[in-house]
N, C-alpha and C. Protein backbone atom coordinates (compact mmCIF):
# COMPACT_ATOMS: atom_id res chain seq x y z
N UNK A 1 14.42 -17.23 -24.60
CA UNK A 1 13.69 -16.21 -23.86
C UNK A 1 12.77 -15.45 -24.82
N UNK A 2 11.87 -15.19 -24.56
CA UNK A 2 10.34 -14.48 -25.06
C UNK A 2 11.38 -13.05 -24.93
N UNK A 3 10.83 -12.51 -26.58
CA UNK A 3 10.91 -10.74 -26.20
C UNK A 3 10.31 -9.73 -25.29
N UNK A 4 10.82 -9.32 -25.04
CA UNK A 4 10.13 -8.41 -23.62
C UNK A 4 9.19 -7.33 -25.10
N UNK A 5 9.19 -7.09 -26.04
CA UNK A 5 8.32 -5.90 -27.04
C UNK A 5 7.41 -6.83 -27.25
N UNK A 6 7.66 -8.27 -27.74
CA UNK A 6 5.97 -9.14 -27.70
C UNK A 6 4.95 -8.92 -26.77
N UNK A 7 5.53 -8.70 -25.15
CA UNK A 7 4.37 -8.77 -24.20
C UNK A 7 3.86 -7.03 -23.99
N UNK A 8 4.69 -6.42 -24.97
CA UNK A 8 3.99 -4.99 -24.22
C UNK A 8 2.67 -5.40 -25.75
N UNK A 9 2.59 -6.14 -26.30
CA UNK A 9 1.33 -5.48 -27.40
C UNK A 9 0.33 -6.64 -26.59
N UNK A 10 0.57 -7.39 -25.76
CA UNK A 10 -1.12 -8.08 -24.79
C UNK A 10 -1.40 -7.27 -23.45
N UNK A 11 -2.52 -6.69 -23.36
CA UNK A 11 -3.44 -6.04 -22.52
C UNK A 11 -2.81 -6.22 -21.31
N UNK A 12 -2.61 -7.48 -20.52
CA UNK A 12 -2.09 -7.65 -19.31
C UNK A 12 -1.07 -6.86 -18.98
N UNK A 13 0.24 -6.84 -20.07
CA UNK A 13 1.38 -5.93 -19.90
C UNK A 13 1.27 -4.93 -20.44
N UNK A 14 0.68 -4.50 -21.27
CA UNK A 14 1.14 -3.28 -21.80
C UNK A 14 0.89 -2.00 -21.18
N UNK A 15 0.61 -1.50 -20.26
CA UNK A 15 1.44 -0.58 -19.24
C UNK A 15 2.18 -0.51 -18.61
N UNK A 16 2.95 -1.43 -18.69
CA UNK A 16 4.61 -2.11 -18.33
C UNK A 16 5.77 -1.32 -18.76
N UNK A 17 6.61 -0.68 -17.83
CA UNK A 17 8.12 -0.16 -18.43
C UNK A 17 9.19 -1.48 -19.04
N UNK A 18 9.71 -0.68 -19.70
CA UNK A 18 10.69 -1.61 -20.16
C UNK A 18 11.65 -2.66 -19.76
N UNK A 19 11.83 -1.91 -18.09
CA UNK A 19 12.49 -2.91 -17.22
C UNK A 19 11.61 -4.06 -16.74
N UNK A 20 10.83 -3.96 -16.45
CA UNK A 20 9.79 -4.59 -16.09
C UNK A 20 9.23 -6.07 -16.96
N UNK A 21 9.01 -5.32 -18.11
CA UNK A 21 8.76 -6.64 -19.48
C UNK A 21 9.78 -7.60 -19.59
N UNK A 22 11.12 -6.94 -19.36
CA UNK A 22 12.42 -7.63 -19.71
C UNK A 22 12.77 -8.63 -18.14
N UNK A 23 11.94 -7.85 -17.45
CA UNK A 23 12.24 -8.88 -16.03
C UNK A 23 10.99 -10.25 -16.00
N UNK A 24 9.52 -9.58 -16.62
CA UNK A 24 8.79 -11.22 -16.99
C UNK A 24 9.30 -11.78 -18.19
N UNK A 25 9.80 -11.09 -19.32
CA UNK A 25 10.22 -11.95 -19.90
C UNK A 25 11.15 -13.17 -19.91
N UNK A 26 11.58 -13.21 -19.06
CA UNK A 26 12.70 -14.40 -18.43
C UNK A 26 11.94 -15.44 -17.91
N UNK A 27 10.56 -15.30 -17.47
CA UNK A 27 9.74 -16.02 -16.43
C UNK A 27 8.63 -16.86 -17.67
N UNK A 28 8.52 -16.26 -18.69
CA UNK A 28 6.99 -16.53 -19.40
C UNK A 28 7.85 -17.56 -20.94
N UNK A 29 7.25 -18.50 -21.43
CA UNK A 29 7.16 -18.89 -22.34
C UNK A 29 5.99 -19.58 -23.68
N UNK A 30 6.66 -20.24 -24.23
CA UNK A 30 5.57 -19.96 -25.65
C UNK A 30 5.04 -21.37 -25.09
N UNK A 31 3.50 -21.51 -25.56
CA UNK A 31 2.97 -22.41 -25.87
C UNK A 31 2.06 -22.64 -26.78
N UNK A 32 2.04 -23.51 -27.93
CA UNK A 32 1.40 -23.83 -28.97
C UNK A 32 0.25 -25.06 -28.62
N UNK A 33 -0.63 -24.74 -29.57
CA UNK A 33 -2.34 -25.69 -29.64
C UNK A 33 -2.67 -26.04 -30.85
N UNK A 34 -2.77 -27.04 -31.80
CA UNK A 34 -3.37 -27.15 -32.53
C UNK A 34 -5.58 -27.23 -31.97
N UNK A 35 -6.44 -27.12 -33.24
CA UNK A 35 -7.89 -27.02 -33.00
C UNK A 35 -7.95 -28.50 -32.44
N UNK A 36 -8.33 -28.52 -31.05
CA UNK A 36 -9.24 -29.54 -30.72
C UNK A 36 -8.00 -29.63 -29.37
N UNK A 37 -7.24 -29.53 -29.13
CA UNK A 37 -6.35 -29.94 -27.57
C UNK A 37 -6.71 -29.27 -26.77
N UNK A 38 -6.12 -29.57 -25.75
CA UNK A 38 -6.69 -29.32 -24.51
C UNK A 38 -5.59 -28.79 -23.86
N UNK A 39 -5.73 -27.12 -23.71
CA UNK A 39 -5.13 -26.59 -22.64
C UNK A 39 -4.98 -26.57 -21.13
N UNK A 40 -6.38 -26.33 -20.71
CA UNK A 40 -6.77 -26.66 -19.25
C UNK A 40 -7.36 -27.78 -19.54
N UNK A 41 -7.29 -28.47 -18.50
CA UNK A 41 -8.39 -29.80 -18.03
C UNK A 41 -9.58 -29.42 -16.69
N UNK A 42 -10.58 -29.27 -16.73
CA UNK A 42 -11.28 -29.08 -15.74
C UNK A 42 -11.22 -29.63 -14.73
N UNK A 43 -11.37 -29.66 -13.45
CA UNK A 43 -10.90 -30.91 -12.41
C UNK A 43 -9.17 -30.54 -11.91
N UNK A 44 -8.40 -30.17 -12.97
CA UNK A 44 -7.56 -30.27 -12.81
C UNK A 44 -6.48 -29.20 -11.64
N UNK A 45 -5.27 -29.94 -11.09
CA UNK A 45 -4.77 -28.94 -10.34
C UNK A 45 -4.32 -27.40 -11.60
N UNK A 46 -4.07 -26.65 -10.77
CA UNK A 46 -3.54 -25.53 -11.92
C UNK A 46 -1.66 -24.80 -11.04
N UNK A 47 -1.39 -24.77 -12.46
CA UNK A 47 0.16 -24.67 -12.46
C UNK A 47 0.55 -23.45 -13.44
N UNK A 48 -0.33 -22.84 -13.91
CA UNK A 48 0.11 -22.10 -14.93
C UNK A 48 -0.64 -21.17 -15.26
N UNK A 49 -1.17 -20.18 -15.98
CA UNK A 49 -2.17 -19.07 -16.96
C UNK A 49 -1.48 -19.26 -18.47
N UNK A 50 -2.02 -19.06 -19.26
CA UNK A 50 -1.75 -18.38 -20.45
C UNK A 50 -2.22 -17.17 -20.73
N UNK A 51 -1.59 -16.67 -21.54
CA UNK A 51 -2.05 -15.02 -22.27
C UNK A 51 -2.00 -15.33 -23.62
N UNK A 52 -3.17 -15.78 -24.55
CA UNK A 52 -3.29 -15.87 -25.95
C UNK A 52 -2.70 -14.96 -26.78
N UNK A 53 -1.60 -15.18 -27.36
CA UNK A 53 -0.85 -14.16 -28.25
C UNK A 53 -1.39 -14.27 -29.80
N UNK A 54 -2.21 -15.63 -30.63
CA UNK A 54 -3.00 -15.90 -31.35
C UNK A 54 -3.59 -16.59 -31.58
N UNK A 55 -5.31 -17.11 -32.10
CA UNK A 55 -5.92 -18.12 -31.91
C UNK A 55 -7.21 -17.63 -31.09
N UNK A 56 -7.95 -18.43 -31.04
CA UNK A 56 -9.44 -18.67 -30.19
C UNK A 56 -9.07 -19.62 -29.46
N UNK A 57 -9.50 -20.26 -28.16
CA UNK A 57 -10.48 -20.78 -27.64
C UNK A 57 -11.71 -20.94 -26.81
N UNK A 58 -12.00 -22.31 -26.70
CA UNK A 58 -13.26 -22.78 -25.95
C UNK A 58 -13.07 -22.64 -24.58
N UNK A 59 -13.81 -21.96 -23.67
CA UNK A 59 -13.89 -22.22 -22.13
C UNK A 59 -15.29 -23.05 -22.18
N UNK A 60 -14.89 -24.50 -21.56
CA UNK A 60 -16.39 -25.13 -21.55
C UNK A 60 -16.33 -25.78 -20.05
N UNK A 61 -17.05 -25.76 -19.78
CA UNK A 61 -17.60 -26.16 -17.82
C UNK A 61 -19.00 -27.37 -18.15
N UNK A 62 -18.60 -28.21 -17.31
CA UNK A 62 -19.43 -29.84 -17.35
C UNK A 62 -19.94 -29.96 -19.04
N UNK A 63 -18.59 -29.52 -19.84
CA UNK A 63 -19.72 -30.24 -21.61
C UNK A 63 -20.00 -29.05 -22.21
N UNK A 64 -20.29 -27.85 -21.34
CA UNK A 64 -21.29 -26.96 -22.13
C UNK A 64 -19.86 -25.83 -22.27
N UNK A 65 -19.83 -24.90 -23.58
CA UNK A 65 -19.63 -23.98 -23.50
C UNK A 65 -20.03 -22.73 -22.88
N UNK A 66 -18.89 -21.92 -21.95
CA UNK A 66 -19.28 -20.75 -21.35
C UNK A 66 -18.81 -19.68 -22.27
N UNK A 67 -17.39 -19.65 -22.99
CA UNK A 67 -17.06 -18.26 -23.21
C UNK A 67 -16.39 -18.83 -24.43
N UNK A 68 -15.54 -18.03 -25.67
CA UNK A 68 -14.65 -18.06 -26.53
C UNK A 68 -13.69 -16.64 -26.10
N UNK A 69 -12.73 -17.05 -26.38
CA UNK A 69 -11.27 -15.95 -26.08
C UNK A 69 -10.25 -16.06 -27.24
N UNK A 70 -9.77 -14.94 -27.12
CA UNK A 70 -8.87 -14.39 -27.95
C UNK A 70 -7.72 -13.30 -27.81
N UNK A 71 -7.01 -13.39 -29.08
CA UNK A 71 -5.69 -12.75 -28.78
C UNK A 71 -5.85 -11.33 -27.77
N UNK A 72 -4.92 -11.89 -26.64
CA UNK A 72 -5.10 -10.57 -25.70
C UNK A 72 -5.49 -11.17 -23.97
N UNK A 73 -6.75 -12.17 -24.51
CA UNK A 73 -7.08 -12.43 -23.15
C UNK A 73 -6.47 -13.40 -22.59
N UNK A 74 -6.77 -13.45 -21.12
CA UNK A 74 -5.72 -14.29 -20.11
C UNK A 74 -6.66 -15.58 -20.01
N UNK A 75 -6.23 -16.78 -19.66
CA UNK A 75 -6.91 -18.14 -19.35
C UNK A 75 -6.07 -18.38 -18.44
N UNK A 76 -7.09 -19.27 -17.59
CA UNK A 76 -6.34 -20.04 -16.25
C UNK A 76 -6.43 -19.52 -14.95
N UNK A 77 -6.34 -18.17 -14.64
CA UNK A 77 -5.97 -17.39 -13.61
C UNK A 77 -7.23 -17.59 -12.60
N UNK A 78 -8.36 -18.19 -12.97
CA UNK A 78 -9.18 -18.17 -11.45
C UNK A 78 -8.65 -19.11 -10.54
N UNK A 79 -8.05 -20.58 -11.54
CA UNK A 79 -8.03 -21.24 -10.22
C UNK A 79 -6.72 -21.34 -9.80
N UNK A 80 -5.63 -20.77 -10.02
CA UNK A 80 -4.39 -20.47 -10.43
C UNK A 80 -4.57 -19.59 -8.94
N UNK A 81 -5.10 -18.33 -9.22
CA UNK A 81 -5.21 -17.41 -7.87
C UNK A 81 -5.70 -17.39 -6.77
N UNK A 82 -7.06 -18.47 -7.09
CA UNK A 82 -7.80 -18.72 -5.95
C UNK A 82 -7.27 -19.73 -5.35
N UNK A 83 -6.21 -20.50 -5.73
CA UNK A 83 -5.79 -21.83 -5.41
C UNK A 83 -6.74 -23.18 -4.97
N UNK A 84 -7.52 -23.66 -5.99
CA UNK A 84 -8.31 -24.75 -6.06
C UNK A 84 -8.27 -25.51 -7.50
N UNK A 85 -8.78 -26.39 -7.83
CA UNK A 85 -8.63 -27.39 -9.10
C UNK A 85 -9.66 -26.27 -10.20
N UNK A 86 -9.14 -26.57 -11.07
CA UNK A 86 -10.25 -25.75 -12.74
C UNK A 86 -11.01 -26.29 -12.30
N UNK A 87 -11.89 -24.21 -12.57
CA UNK A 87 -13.35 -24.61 -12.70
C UNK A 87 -13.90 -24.77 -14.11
N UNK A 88 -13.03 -25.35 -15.45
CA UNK A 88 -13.39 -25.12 -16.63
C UNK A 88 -12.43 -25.86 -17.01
N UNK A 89 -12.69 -26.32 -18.49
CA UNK A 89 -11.96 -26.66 -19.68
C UNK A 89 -11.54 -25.75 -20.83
N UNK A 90 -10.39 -25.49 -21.16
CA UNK A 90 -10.35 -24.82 -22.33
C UNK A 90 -9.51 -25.57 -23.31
N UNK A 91 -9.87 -25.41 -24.50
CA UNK A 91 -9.89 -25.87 -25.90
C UNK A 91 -9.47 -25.47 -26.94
N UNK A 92 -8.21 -25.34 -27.88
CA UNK A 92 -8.26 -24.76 -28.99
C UNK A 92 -9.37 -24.90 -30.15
N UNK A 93 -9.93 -23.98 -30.59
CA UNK A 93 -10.73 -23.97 -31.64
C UNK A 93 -9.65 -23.73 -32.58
N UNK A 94 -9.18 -22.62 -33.24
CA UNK A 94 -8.39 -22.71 -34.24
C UNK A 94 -6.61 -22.61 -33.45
N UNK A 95 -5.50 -22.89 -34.69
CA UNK A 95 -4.25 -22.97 -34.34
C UNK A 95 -4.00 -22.13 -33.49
N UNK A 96 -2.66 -22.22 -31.86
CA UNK A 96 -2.84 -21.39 -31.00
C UNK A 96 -2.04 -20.68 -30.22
N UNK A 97 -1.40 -19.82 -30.43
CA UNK A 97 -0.36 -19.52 -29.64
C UNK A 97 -0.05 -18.63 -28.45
N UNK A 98 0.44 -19.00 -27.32
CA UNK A 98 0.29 -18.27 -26.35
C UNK A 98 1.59 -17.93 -25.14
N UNK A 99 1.23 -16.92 -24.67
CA UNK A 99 2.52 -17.56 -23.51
C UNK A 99 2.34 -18.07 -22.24
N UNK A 100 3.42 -19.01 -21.45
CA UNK A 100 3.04 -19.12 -20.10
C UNK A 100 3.34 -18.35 -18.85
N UNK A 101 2.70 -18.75 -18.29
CA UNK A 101 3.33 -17.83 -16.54
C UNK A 101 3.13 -19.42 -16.06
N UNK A 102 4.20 -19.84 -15.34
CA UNK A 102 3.86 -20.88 -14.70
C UNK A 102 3.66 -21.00 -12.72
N UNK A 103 3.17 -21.33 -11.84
CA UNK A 103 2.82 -20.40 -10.75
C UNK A 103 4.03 -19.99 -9.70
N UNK A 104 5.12 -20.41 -10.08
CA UNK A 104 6.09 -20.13 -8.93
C UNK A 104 6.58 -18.73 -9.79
N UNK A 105 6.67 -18.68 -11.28
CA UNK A 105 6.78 -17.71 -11.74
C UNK A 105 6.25 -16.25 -11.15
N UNK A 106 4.80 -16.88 -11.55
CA UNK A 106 3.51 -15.31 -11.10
C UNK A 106 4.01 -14.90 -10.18
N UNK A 107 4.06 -15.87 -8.55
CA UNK A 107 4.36 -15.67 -7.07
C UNK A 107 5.64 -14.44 -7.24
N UNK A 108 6.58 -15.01 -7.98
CA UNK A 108 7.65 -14.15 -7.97
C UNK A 108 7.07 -13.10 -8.52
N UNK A 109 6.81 -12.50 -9.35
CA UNK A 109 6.24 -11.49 -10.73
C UNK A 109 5.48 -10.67 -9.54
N UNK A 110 4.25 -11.15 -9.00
CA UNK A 110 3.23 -10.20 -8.94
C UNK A 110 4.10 -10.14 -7.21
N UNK A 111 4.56 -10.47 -6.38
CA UNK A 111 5.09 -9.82 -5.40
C UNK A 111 6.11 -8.64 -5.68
N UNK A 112 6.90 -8.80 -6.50
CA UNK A 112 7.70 -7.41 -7.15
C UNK A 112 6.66 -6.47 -8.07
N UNK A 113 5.82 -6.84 -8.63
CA UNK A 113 4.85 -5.86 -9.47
C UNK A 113 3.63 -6.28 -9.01
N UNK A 114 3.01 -6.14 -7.73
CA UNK A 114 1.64 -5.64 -6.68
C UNK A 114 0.72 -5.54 -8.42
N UNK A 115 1.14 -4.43 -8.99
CA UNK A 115 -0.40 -4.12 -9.81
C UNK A 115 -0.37 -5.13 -10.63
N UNK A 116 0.50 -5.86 -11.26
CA UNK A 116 0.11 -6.92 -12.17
C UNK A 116 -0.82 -8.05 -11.35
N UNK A 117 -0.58 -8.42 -10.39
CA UNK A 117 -1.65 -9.66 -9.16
C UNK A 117 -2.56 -8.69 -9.09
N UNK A 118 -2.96 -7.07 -8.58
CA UNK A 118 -4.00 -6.82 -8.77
C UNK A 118 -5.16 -6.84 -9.89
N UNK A 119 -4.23 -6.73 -11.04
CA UNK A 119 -5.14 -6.54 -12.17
C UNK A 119 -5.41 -8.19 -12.69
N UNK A 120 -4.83 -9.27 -11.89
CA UNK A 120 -4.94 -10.36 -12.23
C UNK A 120 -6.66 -10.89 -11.67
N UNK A 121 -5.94 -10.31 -10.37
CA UNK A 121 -7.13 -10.54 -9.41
C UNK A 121 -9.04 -9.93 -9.67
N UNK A 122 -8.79 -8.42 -10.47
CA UNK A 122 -9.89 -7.89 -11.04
C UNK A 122 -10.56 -8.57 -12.18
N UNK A 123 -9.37 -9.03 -13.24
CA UNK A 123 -10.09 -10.09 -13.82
C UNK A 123 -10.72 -11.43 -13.55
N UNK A 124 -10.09 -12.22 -12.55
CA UNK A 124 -10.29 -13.25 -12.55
C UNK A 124 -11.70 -13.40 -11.23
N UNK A 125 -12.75 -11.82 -10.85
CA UNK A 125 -13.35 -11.67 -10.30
C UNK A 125 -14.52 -11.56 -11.36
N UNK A 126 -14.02 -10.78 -12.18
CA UNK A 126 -14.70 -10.06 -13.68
C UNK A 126 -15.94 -11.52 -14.02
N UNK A 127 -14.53 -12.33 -14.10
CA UNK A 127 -15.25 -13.65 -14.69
C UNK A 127 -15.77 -14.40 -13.80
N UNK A 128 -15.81 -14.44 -12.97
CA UNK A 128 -16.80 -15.47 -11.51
C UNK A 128 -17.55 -14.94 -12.02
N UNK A 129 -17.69 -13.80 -11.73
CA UNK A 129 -19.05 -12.79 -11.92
C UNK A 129 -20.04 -13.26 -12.93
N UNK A 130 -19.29 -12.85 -14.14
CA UNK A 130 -19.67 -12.99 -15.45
C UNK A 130 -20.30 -14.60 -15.89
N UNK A 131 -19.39 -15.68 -15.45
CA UNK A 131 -19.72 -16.71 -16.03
C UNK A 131 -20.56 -18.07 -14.66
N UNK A 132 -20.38 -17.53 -14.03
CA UNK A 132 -20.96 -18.07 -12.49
C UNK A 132 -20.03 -18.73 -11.88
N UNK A 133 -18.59 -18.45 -11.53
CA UNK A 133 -17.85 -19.47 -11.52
C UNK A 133 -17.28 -19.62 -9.92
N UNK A 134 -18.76 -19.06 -8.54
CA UNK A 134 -17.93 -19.16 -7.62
C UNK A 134 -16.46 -19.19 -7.03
């Protein structure tokens, strides 16, 4: 089990009580990237988000790069929430570590904590916006 004090220092949780961290922490685990794998697959169904705990990567859509991310930010969650296949690829650029939410997880998570799916939902609007991602 992931420490519930790791997730209060990433943005997503950290206005989280203590009960709270210790209740996703049961739900979320680690996932590692070396530079060049492939986290998301574009096309692909989605089952999961990550929250980069360290590392960069690539968000790239048909070939081209859209964005680079880092420790803190969330990946995955548009098509995860919107429920449709990635609209993107993401990529480790350097070594990568992160955690998961996998989606039966979230379902559970954000129906007991409403503001965490809201603030999921603000981001993952943020970025349509931002990167054109209908």
């Amino acid at each position: 089990m992931i420490e519930p004090e790791r997730l209060r220092s990433l943005p997503l949780f950290g206005d989280l009580d203590a009960y709270d961290l210790s209740h996703i922490a049961r739900w979320v685990q680690e996932t590692s990237a070396e530079p060049g794998d492939l986290l998301i697959e574009q096309g692909s169904m989605p089952y999961e988000l990550f929250v980069i705990e360290e590392g960069t990567v690539d968000v790239v859509r048909d070939g081209e790069p859209i964005a680079s991310l880092g420790a803190g930010d969330v990946v995955g969650e548009i098509a995860l929430l919107a429920q449709h296949r990635r609209v993107a690829s993401v990529v480790a650029r350097t070594p990568v570590r992160a955690l998961t939410l996998h989606v039966d997880a979230l379902q559970e998570i954000t129906a007991e904590m409403p503001e965490l799916g809201e603030e999921l939902r603000l981001l993952m609007d943020r970025r349509r916006s931002e990167n054109d991602l209908g």
